[in-house]
N, C-alpha and C. Protein backbone atom coordinates (compact mmCIF):
# COMPACT_ATOMS: atom_id res chain seq x y z
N UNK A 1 13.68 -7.15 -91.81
CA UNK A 1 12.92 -7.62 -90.67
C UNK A 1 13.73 -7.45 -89.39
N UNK A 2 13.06 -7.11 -88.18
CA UNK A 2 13.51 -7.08 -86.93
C UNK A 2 14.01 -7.80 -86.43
N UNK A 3 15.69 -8.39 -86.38
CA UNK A 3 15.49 -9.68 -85.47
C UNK A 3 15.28 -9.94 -84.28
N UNK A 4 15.17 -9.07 -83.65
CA UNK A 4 14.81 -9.48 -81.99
C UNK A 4 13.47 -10.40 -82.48
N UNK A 5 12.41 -9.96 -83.92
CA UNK A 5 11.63 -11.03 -83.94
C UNK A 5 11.69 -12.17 -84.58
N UNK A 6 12.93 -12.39 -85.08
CA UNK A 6 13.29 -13.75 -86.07
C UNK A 6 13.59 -14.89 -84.68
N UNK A 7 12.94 -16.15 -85.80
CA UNK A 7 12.54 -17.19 -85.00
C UNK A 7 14.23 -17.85 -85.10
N UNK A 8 15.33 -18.25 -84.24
CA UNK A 8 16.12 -19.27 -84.34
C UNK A 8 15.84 -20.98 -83.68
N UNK A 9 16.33 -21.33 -85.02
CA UNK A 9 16.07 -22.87 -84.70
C UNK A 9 17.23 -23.38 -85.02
N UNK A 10 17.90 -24.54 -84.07
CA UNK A 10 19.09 -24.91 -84.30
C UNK A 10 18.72 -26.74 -84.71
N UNK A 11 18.96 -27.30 -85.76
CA UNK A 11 18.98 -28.37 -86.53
C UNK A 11 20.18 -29.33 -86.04
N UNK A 12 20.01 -30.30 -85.11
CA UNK A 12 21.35 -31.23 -85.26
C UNK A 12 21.30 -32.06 -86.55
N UNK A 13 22.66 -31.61 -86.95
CA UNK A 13 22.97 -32.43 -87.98
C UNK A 13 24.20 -33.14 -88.21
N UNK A 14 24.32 -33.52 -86.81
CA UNK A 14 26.00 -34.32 -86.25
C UNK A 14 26.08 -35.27 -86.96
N UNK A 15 24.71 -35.92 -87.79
CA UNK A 15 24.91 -37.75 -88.82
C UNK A 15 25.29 -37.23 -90.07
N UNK A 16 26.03 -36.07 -90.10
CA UNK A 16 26.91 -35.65 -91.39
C UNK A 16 27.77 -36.39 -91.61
N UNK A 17 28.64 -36.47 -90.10
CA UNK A 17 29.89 -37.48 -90.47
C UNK A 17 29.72 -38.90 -90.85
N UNK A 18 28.58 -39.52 -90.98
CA UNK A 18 28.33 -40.91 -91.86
C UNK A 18 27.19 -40.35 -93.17
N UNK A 19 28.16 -39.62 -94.26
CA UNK A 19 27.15 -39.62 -95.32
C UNK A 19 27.12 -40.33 -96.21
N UNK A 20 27.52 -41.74 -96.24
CA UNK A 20 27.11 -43.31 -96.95
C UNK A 20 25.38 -43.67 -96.15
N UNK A 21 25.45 -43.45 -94.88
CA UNK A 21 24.42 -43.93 -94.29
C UNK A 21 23.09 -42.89 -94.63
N UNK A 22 21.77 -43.77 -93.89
CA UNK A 22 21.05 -43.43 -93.91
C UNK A 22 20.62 -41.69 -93.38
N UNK A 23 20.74 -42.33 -92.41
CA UNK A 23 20.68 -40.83 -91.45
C UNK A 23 21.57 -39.81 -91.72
N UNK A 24 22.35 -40.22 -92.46
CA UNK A 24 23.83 -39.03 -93.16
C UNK A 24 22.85 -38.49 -94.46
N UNK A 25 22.57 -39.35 -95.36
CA UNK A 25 21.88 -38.80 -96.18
C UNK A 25 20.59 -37.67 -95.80
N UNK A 26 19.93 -38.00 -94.88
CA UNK A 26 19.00 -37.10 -94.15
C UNK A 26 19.16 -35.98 -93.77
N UNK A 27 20.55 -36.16 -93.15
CA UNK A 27 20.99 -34.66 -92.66
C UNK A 27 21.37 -33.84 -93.77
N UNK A 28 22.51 -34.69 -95.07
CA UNK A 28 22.55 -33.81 -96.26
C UNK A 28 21.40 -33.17 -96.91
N UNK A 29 20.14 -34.12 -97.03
CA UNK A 29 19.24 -33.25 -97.66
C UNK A 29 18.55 -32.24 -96.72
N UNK A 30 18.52 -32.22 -95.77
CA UNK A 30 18.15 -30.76 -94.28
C UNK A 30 19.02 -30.06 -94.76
N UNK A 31 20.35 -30.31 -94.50
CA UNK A 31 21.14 -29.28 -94.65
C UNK A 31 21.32 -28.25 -96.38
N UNK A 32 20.66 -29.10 -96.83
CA UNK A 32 20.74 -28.05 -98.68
C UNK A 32 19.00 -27.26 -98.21
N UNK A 33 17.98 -28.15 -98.20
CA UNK A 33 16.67 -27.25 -97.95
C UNK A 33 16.78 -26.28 -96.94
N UNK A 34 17.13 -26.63 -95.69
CA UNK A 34 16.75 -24.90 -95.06
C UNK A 34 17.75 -23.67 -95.30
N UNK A 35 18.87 -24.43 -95.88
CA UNK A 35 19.32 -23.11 -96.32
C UNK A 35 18.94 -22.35 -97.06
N UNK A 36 18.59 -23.35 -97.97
CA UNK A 36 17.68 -21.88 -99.30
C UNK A 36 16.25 -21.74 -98.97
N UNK A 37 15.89 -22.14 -98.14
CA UNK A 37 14.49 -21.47 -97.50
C UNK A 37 14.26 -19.76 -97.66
N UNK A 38 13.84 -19.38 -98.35
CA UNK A 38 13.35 -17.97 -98.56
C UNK A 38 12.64 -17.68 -97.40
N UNK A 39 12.71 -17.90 -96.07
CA UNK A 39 12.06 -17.33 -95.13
C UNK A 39 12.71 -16.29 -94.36
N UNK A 40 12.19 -14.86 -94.26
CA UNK A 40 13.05 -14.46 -93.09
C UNK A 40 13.29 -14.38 -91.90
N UNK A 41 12.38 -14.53 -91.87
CA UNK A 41 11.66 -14.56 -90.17
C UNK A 41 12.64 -15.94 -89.27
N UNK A 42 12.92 -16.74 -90.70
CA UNK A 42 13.63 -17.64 -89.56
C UNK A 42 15.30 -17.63 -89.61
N UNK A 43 15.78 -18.14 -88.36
CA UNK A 43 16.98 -17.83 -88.90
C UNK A 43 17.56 -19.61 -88.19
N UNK A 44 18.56 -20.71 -88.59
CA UNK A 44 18.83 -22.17 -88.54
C UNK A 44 20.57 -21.92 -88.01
N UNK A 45 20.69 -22.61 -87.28
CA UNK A 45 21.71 -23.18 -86.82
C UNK A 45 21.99 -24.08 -86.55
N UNK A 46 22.70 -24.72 -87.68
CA UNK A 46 23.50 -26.20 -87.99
C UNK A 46 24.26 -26.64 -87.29
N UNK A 47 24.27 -27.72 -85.82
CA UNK A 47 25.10 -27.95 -85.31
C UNK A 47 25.76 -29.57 -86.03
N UNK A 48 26.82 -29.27 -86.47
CA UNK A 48 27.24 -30.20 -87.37
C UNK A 48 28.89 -30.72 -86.82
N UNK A 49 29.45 -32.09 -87.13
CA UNK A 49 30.44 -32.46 -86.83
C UNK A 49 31.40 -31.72 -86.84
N UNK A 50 32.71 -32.14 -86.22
CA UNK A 50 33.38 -31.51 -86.61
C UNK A 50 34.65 -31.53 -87.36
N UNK A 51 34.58 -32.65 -88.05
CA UNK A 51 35.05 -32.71 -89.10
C UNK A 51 34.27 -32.28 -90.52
N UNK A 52 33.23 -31.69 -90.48
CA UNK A 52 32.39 -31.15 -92.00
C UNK A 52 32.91 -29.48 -91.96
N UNK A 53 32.74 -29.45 -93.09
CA UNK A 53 32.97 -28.05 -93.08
C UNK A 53 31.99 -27.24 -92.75
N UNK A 54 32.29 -26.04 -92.33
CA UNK A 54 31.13 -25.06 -92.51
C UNK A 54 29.97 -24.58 -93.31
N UNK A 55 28.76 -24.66 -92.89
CA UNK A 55 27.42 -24.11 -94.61
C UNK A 55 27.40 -22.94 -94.57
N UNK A 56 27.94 -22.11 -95.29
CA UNK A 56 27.94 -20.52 -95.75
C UNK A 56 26.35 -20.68 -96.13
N UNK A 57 25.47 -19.86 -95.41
CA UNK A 57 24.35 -19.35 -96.32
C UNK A 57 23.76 -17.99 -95.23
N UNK A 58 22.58 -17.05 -96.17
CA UNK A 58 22.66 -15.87 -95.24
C UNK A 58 21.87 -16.51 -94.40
N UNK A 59 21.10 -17.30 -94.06
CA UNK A 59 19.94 -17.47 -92.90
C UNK A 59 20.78 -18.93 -92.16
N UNK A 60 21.86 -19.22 -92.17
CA UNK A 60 22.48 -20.37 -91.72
C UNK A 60 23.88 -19.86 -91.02
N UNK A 61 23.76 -20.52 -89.83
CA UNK A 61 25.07 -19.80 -89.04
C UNK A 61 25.51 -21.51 -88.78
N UNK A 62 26.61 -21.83 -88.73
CA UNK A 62 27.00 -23.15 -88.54
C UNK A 62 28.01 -23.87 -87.20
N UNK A 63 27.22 -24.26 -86.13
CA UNK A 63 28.17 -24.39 -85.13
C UNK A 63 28.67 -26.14 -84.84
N UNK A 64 30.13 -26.02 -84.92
CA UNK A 64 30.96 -27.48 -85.04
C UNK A 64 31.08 -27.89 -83.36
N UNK A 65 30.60 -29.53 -83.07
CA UNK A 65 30.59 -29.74 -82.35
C UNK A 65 31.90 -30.92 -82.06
N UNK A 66 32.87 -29.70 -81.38
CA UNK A 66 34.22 -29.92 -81.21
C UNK A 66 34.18 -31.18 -80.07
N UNK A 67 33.66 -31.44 -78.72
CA UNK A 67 33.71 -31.81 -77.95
C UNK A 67 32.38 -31.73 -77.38
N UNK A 68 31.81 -33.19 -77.48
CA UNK A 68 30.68 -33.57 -77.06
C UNK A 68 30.61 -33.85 -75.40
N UNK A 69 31.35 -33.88 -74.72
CA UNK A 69 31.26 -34.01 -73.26
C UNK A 69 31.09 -32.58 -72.44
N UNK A 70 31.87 -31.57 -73.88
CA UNK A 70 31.64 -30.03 -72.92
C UNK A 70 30.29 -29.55 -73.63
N UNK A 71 29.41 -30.05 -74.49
CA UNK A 71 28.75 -29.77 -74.74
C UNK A 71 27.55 -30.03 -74.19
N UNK A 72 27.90 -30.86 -73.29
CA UNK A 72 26.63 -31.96 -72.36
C UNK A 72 26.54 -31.24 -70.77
N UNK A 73 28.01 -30.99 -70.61
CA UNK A 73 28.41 -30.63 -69.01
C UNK A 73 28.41 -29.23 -68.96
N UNK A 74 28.04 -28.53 -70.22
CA UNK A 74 28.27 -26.86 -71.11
C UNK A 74 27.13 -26.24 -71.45
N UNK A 75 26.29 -26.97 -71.37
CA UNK A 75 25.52 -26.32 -72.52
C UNK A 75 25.33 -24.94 -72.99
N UNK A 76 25.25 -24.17 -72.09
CA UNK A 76 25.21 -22.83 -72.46
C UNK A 76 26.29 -22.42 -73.56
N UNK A 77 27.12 -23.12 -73.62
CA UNK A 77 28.27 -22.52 -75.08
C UNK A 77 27.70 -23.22 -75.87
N UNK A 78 26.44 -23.71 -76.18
CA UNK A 78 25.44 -23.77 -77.61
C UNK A 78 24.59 -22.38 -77.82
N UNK A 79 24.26 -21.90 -79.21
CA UNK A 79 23.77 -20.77 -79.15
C UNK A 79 21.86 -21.46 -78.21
N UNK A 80 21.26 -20.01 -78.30
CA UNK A 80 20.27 -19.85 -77.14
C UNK A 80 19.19 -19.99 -78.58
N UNK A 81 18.29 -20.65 -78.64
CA UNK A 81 17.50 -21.11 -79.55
C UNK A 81 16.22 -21.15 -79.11
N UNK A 82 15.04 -20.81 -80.32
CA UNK A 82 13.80 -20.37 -79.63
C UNK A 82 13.24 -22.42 -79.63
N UNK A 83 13.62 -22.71 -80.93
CA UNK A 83 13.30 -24.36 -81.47
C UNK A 83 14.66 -25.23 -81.73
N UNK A 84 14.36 -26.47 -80.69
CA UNK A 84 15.69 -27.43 -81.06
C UNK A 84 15.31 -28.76 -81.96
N UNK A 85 15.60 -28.74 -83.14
CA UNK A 85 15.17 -30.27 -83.94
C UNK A 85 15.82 -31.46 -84.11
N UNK A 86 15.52 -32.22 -83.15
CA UNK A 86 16.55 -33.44 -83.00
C UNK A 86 15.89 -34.47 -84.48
N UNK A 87 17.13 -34.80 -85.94
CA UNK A 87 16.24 -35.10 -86.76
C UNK A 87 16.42 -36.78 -86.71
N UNK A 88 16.60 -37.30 -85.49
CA UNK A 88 16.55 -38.54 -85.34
C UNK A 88 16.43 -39.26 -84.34
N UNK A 89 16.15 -40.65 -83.76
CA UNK A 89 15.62 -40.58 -82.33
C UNK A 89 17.26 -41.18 -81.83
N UNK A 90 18.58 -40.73 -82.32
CA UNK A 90 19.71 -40.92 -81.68
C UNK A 90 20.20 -39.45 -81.03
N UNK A 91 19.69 -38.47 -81.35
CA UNK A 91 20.36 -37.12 -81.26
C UNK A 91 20.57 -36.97 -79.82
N UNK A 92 21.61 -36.43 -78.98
CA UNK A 92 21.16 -35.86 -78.37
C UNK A 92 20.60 -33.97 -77.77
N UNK A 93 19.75 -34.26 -77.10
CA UNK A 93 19.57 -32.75 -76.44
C UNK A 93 20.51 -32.24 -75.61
N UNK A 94 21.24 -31.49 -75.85
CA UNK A 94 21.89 -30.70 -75.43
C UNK A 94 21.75 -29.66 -74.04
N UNK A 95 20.73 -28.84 -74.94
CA UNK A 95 20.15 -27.53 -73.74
C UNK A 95 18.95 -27.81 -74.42
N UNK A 96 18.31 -27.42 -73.02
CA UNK A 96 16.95 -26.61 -73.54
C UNK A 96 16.44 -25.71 -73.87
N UNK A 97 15.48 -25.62 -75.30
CA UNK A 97 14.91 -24.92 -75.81
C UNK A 97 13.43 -24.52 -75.42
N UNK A 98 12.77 -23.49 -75.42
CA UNK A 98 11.49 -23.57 -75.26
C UNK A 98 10.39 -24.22 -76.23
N UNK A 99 11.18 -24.96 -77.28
CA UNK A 99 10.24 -25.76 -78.55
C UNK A 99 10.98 -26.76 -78.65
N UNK A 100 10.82 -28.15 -78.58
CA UNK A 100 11.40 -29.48 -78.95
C UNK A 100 11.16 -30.29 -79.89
N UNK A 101 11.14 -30.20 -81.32
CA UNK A 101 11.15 -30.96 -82.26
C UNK A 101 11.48 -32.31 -82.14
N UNK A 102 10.72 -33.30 -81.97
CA UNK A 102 11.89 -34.61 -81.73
C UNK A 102 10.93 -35.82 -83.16
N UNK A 103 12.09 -36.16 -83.83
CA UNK A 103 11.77 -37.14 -85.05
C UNK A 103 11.75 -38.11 -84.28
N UNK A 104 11.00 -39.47 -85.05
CA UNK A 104 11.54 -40.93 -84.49
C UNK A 104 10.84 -41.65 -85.71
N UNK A 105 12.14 -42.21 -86.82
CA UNK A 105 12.52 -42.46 -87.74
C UNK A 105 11.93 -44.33 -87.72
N UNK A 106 12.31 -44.90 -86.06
CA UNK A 106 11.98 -46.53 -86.28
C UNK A 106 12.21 -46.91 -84.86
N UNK A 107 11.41 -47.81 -84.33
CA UNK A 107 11.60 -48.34 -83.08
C UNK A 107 12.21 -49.91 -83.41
N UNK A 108 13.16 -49.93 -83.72
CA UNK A 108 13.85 -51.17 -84.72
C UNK A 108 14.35 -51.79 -83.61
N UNK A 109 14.98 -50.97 -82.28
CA UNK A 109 15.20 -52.06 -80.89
C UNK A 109 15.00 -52.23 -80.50
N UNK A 110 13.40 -52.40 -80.50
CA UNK A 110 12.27 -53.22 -79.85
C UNK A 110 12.63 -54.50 -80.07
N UNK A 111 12.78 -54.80 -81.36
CA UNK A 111 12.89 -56.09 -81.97
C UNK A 111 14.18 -56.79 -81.81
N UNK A 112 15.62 -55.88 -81.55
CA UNK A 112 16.47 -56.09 -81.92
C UNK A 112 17.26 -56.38 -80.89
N UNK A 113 16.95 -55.61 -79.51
CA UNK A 113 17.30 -56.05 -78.58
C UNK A 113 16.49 -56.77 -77.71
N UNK A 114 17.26 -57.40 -76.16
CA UNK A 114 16.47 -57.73 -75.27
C UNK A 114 16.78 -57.47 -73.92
N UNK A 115 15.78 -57.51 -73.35
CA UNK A 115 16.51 -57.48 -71.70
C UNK A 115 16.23 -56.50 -71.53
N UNK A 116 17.83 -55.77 -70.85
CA UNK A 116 17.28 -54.39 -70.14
C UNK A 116 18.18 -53.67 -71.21
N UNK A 117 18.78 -53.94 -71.96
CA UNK A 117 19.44 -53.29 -73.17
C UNK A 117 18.33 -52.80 -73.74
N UNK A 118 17.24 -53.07 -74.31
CA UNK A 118 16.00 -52.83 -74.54
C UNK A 118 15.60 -51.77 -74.04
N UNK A 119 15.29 -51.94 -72.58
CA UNK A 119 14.54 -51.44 -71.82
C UNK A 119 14.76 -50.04 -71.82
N UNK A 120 16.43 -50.25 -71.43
CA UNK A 120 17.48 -48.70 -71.79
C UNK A 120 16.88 -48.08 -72.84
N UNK A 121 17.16 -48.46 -74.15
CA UNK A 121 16.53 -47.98 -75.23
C UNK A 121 15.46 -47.24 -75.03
N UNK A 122 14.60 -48.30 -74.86
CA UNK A 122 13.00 -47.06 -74.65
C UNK A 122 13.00 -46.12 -73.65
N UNK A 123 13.55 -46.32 -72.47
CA UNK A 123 13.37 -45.26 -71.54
C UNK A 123 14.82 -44.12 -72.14
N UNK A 124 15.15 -44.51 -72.99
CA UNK A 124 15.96 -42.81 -73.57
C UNK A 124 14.99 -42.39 -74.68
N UNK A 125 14.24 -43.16 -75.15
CA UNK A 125 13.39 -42.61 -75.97
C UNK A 125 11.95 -41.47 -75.25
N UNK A 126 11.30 -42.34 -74.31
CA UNK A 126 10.37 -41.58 -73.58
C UNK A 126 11.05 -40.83 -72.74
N UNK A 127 12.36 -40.63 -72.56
CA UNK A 127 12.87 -39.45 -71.93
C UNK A 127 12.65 -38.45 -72.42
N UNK A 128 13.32 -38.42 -74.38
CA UNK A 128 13.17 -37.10 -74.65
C UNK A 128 11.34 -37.08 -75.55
N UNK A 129 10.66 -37.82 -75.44
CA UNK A 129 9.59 -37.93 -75.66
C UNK A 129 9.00 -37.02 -74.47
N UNK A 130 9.07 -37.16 -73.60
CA UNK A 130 8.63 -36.24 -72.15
C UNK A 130 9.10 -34.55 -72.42
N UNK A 131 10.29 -34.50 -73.04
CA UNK A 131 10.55 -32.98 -73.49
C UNK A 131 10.23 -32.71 -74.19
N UNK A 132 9.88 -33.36 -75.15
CA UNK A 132 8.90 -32.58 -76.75
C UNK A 132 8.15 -31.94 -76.72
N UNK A 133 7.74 -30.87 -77.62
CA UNK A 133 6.86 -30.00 -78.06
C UNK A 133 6.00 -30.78 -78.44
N UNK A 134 6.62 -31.10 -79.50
CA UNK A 134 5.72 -32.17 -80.50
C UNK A 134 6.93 -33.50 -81.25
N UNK A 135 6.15 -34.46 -81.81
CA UNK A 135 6.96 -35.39 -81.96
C UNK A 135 6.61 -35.68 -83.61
N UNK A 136 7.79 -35.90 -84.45
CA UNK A 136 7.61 -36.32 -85.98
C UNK A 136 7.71 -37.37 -85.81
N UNK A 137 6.95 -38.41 -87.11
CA UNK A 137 7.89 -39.69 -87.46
C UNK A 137 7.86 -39.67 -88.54
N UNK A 138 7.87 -40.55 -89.66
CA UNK A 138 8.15 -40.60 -91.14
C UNK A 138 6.64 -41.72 -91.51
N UNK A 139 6.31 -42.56 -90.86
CA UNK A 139 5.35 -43.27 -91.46
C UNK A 139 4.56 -43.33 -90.32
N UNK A 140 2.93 -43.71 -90.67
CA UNK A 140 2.00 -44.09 -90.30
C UNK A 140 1.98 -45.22 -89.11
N UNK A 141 2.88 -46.49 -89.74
CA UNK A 141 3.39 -47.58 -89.02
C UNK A 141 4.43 -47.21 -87.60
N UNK A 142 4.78 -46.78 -87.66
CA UNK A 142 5.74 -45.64 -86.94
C UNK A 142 5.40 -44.75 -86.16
N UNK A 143 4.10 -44.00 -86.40
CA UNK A 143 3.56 -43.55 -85.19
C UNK A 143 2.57 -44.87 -84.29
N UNK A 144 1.84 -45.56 -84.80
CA UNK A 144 1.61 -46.65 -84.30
C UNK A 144 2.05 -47.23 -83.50
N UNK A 145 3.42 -47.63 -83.43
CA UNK A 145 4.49 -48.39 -82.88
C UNK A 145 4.54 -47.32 -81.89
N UNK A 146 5.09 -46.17 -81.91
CA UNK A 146 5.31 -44.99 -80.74
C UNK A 146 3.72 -44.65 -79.72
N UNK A 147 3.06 -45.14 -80.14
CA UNK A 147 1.80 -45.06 -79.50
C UNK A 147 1.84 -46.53 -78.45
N UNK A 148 2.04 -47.33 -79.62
CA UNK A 148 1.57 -48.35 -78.49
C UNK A 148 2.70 -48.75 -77.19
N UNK A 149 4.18 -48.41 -77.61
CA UNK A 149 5.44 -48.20 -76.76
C UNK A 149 5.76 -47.10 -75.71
N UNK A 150 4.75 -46.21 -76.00
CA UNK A 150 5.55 -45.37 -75.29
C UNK A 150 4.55 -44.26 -74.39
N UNK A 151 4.42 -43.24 -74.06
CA UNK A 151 3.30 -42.75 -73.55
C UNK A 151 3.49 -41.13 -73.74
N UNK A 152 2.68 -40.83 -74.47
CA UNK A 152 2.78 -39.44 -75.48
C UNK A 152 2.01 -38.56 -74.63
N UNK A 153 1.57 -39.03 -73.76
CA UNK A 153 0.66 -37.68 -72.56
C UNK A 153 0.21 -36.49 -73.66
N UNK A 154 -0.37 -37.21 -74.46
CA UNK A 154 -1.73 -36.15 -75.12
C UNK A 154 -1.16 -35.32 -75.61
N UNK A 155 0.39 -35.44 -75.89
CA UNK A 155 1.46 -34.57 -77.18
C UNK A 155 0.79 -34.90 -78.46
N UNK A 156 0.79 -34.27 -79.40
CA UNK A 156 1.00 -34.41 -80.85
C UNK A 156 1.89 -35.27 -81.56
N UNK A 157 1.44 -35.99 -82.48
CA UNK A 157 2.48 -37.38 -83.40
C UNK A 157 1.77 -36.77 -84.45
N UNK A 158 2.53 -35.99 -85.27
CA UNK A 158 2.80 -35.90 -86.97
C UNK A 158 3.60 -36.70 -87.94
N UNK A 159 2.66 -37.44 -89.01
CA UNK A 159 3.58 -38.10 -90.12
C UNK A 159 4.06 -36.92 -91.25
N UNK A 160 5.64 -37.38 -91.26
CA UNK A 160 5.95 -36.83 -92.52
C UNK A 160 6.87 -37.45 -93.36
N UNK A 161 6.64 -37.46 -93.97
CA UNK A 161 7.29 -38.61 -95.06
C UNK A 161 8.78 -38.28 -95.63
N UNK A 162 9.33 -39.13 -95.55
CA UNK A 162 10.89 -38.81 -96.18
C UNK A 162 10.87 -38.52 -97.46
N UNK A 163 11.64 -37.66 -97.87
CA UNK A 163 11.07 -37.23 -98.87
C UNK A 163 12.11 -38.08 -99.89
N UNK A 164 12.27 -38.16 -101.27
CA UNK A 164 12.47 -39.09 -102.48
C UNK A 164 13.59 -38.01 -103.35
N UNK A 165 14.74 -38.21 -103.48
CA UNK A 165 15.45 -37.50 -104.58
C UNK A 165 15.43 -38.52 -105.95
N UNK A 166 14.88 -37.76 -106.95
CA UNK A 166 15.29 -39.01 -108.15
C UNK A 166 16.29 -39.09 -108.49
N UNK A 167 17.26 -40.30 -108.85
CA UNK A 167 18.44 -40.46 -109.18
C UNK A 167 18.72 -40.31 -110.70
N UNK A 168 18.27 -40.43 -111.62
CA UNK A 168 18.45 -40.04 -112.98
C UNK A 168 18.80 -37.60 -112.77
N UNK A 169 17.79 -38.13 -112.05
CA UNK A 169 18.36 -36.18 -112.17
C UNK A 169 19.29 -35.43 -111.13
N UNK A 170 19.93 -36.34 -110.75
CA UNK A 170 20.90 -36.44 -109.84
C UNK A 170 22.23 -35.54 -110.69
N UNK A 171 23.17 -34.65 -110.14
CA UNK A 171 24.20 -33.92 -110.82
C UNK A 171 24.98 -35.26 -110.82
N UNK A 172 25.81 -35.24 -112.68
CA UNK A 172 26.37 -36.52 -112.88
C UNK A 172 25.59 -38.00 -113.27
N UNK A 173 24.41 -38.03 -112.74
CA UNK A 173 23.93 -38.98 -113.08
C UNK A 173 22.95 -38.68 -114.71
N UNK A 174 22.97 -37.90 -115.16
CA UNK A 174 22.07 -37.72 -116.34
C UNK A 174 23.12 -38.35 -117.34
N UNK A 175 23.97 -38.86 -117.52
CA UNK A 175 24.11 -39.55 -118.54
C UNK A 175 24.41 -40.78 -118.44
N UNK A 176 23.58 -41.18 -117.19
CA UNK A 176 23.77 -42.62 -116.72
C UNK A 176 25.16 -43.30 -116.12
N UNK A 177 25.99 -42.45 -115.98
CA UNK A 177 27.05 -42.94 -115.76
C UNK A 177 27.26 -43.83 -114.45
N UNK A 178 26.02 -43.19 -113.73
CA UNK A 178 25.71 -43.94 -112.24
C UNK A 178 24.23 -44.17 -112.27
N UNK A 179 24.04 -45.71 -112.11
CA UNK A 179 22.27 -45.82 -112.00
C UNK A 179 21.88 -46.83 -111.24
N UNK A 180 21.15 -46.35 -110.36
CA UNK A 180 20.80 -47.62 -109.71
C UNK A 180 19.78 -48.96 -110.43
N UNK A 181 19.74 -50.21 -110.57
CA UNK A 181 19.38 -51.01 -111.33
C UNK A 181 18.85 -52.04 -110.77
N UNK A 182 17.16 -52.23 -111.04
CA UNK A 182 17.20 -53.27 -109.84
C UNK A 182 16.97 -54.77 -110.34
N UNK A 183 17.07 -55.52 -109.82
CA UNK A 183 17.27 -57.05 -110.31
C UNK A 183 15.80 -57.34 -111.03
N UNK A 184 16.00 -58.45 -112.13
CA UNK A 184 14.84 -58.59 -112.72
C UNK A 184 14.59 -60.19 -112.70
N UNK A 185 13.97 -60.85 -113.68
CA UNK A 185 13.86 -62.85 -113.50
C UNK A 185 14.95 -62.78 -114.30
N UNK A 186 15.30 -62.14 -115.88
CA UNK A 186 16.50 -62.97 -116.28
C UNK A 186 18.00 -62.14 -115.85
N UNK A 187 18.16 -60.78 -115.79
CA UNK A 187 19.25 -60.41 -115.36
C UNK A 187 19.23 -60.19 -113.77
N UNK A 188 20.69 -59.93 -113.31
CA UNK A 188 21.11 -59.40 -112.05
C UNK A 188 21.89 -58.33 -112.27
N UNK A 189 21.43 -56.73 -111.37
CA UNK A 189 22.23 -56.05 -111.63
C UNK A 189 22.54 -55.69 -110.48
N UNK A 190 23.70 -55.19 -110.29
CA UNK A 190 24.35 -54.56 -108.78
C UNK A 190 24.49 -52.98 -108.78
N UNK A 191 24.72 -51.95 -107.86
CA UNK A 191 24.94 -50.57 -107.91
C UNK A 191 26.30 -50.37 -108.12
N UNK A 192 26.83 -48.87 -108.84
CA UNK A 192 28.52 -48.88 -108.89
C UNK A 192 28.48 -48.01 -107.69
N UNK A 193 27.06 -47.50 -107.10
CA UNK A 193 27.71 -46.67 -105.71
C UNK A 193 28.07 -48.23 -104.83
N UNK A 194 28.72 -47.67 -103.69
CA UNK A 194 29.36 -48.37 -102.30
C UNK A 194 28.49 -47.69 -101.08
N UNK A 195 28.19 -48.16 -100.54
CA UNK A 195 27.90 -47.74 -99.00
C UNK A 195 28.47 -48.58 -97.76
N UNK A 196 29.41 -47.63 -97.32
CA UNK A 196 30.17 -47.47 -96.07
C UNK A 196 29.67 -46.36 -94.65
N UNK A 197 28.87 -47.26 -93.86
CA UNK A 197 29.10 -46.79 -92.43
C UNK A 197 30.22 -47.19 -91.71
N UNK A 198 30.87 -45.45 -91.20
CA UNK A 198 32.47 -45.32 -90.07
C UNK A 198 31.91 -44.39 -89.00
């Protein structure tokens, strides 16, 4: 295929460096699916911490984000991208793309904060809400909440659901050696994983 006609889309996936957490886990599973995406037409660029290593794959070029202040005051030393997918509503935008993917996972500091700490919050949210193409969230409840918070000027809100890895078929876990277990009326069981956010 021609690439002057292959589509590049660059994926932040900077919540690598917390992969105990939520949003770490998110980015790990992005980062295994579009690589083996059998598409050609597209081609992904992983902008990822920089402490992770590099993703060798043929449709995956991987750029480490050494210094986040020259990347803000820089942008142009990010590659030039047709689609930018911010996969969480912490990311930031960098440069602009002519396509803006923007997720929003939970409006949890609505609740959590107050004041103008708050306020901050949402107006960085309808900031990059104002640059979107289009906007994801993960649940139903969730676009709801972004509807009634925020003002989508007749953009698009798509649900898509996080998707579910089963843990029994997990590498290592098939002989139970790790299982998650959940509490019942007569026993209590706990996990042997740990989860640590740094």
């Amino acid at each position: 295929m021609n690439k002057a006609k292959r589509k590049n889309i660059l994926i932040d996936l900077s919540d690598l460096k917390h992969p105990n957490c939520g949003f770490g886990q998110i980015a790990i599973n992005y980062s295994k699916r579009f690589a083996n995406l059998p598409i050609e037409g597209l081609h992904f660029f992983y902008l990822l911490p920089n402490c992770y290593p590099k993703i060798h794959s043929k449709n995956v070029t991987s750029v480490l984000v050494r210094n986040r202040k020259i990347r803000k005051w820089f942008p142009f030393t990010l590659p030039k991208v047709d689609i930018w997918h911010s996969v969480n509503q912490y990311n930031k935008l960098y440069r602009q793309s002519p396509k803006f993917i923007f997720t929003i996972h939970d409006l949890n500091f609505l609740f959590e904060q107050e004041g103008q700490k708050r306020q901050e919050f949402l107006q960085r949210i309808q900031q990059k809400i104002d640059k979107a193409t289009i906007i994801t969230t993960i649940s139903h409840y969730v676009a709801d909440e972004i509807k009634k918070y925020t003002n989508l000027n007749g953009k698009e809100i798509r649900v898509i659901y996080n998707g579910v890895e089963r843990i029994d078929q997990q590498e290592g876990n098939r002989n139970l050696q790790q299982v998650v277990l959940f509490s019942s009326l007569s026993e209590k069981y706990v996990s042997k994983r740990t989860s640590t956010c740094w």
